[in-house]
N, C-alpha and C. Protein backbone atom coordinates (compact mmCIF):
# COMPACT_ATOMS: atom_id res chain seq x y z
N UNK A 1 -97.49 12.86 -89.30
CA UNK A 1 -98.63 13.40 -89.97
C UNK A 1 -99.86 12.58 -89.55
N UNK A 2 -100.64 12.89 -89.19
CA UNK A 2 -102.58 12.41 -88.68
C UNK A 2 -103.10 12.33 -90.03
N UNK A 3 -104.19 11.69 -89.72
CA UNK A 3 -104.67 11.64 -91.11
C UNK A 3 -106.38 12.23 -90.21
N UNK A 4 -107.08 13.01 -91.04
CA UNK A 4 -108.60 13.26 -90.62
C UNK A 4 -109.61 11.84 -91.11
N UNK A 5 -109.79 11.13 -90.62
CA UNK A 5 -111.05 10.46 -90.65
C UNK A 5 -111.89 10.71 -89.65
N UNK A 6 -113.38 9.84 -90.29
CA UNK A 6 -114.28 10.06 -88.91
C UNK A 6 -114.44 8.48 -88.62
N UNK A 7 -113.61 7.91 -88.13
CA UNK A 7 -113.90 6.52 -87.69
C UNK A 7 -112.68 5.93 -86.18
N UNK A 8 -113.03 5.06 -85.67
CA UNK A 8 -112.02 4.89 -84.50
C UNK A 8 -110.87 4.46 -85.58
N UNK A 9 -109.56 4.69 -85.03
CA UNK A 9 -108.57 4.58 -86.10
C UNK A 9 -107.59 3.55 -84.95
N UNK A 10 -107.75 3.53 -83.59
CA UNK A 10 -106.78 3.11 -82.66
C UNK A 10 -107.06 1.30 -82.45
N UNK A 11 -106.29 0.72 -82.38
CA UNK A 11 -106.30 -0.88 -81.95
C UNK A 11 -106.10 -1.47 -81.46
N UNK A 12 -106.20 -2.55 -80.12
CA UNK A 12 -105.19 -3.09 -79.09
C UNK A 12 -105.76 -4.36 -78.89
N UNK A 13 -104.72 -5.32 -79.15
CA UNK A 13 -105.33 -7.07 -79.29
C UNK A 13 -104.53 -7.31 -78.32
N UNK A 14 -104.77 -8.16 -77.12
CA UNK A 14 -104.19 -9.11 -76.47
C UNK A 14 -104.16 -10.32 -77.03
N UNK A 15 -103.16 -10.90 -77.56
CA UNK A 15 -102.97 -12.30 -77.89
C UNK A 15 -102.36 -13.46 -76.92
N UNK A 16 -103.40 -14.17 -76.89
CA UNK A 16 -102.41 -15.65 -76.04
C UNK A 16 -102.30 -16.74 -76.69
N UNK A 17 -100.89 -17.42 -76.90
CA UNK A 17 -100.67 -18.43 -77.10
C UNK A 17 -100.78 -19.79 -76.94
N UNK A 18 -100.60 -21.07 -77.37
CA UNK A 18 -100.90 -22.08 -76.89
C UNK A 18 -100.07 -22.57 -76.12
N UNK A 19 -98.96 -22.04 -76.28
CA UNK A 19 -97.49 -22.03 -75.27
C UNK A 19 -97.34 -21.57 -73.88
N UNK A 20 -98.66 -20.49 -74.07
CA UNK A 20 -98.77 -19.78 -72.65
C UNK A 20 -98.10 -18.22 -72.64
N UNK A 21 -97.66 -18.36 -73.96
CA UNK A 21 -96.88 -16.83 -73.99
C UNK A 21 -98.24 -15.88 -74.04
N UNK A 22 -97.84 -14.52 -74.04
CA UNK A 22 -98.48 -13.44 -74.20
C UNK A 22 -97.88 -12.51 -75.52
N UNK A 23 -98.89 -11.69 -76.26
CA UNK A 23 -98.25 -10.55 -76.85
C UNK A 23 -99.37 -9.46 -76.70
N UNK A 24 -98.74 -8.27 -77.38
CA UNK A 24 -99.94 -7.18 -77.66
C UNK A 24 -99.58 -6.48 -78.83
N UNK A 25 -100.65 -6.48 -80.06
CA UNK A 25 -100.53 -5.31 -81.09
C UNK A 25 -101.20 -4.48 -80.87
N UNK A 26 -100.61 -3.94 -81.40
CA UNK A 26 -101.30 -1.91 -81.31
C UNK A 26 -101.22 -1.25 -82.18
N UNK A 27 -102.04 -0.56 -82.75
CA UNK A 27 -101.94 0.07 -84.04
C UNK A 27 -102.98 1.18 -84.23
N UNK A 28 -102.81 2.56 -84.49
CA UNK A 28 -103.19 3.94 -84.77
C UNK A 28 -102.56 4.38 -86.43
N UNK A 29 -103.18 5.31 -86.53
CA UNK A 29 -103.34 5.49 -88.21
C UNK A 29 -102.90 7.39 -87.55
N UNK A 30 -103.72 7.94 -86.52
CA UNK A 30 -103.37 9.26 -86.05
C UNK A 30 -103.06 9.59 -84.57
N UNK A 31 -101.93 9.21 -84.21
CA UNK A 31 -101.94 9.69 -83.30
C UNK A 31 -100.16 10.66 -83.30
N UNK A 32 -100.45 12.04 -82.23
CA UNK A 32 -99.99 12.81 -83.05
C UNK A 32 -98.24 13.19 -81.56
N UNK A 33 -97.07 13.09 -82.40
CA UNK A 33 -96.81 13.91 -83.89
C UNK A 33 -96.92 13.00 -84.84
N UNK A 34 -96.63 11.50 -84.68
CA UNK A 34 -96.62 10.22 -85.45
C UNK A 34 -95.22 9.91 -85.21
N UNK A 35 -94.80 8.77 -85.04
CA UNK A 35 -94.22 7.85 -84.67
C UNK A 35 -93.63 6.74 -85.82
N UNK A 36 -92.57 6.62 -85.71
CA UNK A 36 -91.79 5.22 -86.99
C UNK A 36 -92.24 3.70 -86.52
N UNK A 37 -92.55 3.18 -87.65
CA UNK A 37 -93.36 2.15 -87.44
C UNK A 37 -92.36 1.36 -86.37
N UNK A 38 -93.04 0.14 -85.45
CA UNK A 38 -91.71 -0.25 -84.41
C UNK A 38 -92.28 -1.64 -84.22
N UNK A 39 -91.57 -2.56 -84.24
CA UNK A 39 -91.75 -4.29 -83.85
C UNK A 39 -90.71 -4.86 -83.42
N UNK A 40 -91.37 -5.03 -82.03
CA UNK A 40 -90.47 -5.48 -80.84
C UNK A 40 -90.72 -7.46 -80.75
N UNK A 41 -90.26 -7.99 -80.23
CA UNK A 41 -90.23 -9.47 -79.87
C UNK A 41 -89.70 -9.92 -78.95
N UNK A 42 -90.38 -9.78 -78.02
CA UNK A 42 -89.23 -10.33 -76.64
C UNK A 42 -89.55 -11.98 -75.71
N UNK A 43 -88.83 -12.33 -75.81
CA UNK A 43 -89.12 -13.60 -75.14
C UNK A 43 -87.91 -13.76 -73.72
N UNK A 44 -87.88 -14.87 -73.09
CA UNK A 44 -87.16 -15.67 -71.80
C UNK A 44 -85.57 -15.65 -72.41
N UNK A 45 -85.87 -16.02 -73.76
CA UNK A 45 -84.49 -16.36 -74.28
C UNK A 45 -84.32 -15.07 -74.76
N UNK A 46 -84.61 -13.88 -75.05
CA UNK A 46 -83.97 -12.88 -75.75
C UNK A 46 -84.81 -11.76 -76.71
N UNK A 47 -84.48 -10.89 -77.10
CA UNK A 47 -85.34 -10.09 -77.94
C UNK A 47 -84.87 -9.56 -79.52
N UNK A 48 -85.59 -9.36 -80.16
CA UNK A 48 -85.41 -8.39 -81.94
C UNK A 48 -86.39 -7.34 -81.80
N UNK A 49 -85.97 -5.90 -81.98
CA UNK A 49 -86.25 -4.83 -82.52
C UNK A 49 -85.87 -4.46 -83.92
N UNK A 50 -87.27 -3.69 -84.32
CA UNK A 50 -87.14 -3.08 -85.80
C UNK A 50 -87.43 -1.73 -85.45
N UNK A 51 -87.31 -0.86 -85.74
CA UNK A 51 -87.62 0.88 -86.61
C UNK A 51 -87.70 0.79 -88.32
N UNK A 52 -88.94 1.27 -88.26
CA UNK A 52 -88.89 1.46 -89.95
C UNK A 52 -88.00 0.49 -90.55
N UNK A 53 -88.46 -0.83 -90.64
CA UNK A 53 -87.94 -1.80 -91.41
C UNK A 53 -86.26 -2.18 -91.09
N UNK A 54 -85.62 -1.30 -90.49
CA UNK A 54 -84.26 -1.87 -89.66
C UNK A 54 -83.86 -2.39 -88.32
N UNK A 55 -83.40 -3.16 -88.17
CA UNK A 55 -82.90 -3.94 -86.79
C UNK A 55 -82.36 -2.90 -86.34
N UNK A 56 -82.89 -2.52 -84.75
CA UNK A 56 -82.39 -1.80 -83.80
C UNK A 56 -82.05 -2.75 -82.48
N UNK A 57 -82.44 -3.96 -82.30
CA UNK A 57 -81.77 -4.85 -81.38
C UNK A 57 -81.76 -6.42 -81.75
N UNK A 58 -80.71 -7.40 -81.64
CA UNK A 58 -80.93 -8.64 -81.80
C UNK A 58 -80.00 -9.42 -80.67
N UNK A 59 -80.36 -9.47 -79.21
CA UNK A 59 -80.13 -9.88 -78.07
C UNK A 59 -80.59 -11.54 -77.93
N UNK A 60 -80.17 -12.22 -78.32
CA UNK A 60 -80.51 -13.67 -78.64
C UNK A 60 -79.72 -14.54 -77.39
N UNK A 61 -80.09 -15.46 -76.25
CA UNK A 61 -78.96 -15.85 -75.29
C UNK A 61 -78.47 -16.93 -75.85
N UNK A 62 -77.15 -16.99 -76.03
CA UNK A 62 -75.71 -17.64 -76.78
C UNK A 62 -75.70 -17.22 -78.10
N UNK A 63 -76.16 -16.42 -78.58
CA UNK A 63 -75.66 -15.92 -79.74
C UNK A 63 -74.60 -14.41 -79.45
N UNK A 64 -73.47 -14.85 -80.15
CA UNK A 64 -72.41 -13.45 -79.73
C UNK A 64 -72.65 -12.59 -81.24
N UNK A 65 -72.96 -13.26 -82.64
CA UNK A 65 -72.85 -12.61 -83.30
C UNK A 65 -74.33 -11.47 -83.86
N UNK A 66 -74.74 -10.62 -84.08
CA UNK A 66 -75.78 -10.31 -84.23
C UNK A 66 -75.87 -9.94 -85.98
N UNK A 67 -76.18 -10.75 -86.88
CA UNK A 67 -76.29 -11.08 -88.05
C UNK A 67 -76.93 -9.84 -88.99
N UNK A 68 -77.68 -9.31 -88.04
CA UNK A 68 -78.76 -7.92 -89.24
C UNK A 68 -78.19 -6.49 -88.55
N UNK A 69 -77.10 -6.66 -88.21
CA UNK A 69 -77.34 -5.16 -87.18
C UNK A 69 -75.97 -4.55 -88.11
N UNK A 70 -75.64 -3.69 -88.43
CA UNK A 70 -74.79 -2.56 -88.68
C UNK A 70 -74.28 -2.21 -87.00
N UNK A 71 -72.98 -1.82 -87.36
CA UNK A 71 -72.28 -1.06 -86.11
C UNK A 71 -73.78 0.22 -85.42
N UNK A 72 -73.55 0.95 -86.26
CA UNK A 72 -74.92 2.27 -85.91
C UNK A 72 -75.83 1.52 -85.31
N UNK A 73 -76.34 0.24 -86.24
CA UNK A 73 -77.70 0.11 -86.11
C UNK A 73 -77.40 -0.95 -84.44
N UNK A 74 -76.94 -1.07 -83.80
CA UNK A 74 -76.69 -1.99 -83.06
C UNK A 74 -76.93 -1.12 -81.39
N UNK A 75 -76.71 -0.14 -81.72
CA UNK A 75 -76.54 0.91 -81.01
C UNK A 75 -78.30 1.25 -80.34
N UNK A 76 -78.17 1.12 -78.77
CA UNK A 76 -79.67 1.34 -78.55
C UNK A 76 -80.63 2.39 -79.38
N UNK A 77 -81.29 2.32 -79.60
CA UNK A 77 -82.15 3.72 -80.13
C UNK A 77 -83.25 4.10 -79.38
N UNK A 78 -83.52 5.08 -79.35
CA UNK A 78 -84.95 6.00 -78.61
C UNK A 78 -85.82 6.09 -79.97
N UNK A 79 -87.41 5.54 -80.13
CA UNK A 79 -88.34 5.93 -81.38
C UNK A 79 -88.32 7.63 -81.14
N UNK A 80 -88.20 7.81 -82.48
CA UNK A 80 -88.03 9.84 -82.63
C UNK A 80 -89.52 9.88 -82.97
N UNK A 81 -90.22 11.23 -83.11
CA UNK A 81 -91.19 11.78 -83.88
C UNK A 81 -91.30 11.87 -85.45
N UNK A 82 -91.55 11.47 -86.44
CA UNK A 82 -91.56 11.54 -87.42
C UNK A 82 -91.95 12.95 -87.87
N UNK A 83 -91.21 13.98 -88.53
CA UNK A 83 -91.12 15.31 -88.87
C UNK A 83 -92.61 15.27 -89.82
């Protein structure tokens, strides 16, 4: 669902660290069909994905167990369209 405003609604920060890392947020209020909220984290050593508040990846190097994930939820996912 979009929402009608009359203002820029879209956002994109390059962040750099003192570490030397990089990130980027991004954030829209309408863009369309709309999209499940998504927060990714990836680093050298490994990555965590969320969808709508659930772990969709926790790839950590030497970790075998993955602590937040459900069988399902462990399972790659594609972000869907939000109906």
């Amino acid at each position: 669902m979009t929402k009608q405003i009359k203002v820029e609604d879209t956002a994109v920060a390059l962040v750099h660290f003192k570490n030397g890392a990089m990130g980027v947020i991004e954030g829209s209020t309408s863009v369309y069909p709309g999209f499940p909220t998504r927060f990714e984290v990836g680093g050298e050593k490994g990555c965590i994905g969320m969808i709508d508040g659930g772990f969709t990846a926790w790839d950590i190097e030497g970790e075998t167990e993955k602590p937040f994930l459900s069988a399902q939820q462990g399972k790659k996912q594609q972000a869907t369209p939000k109906q």
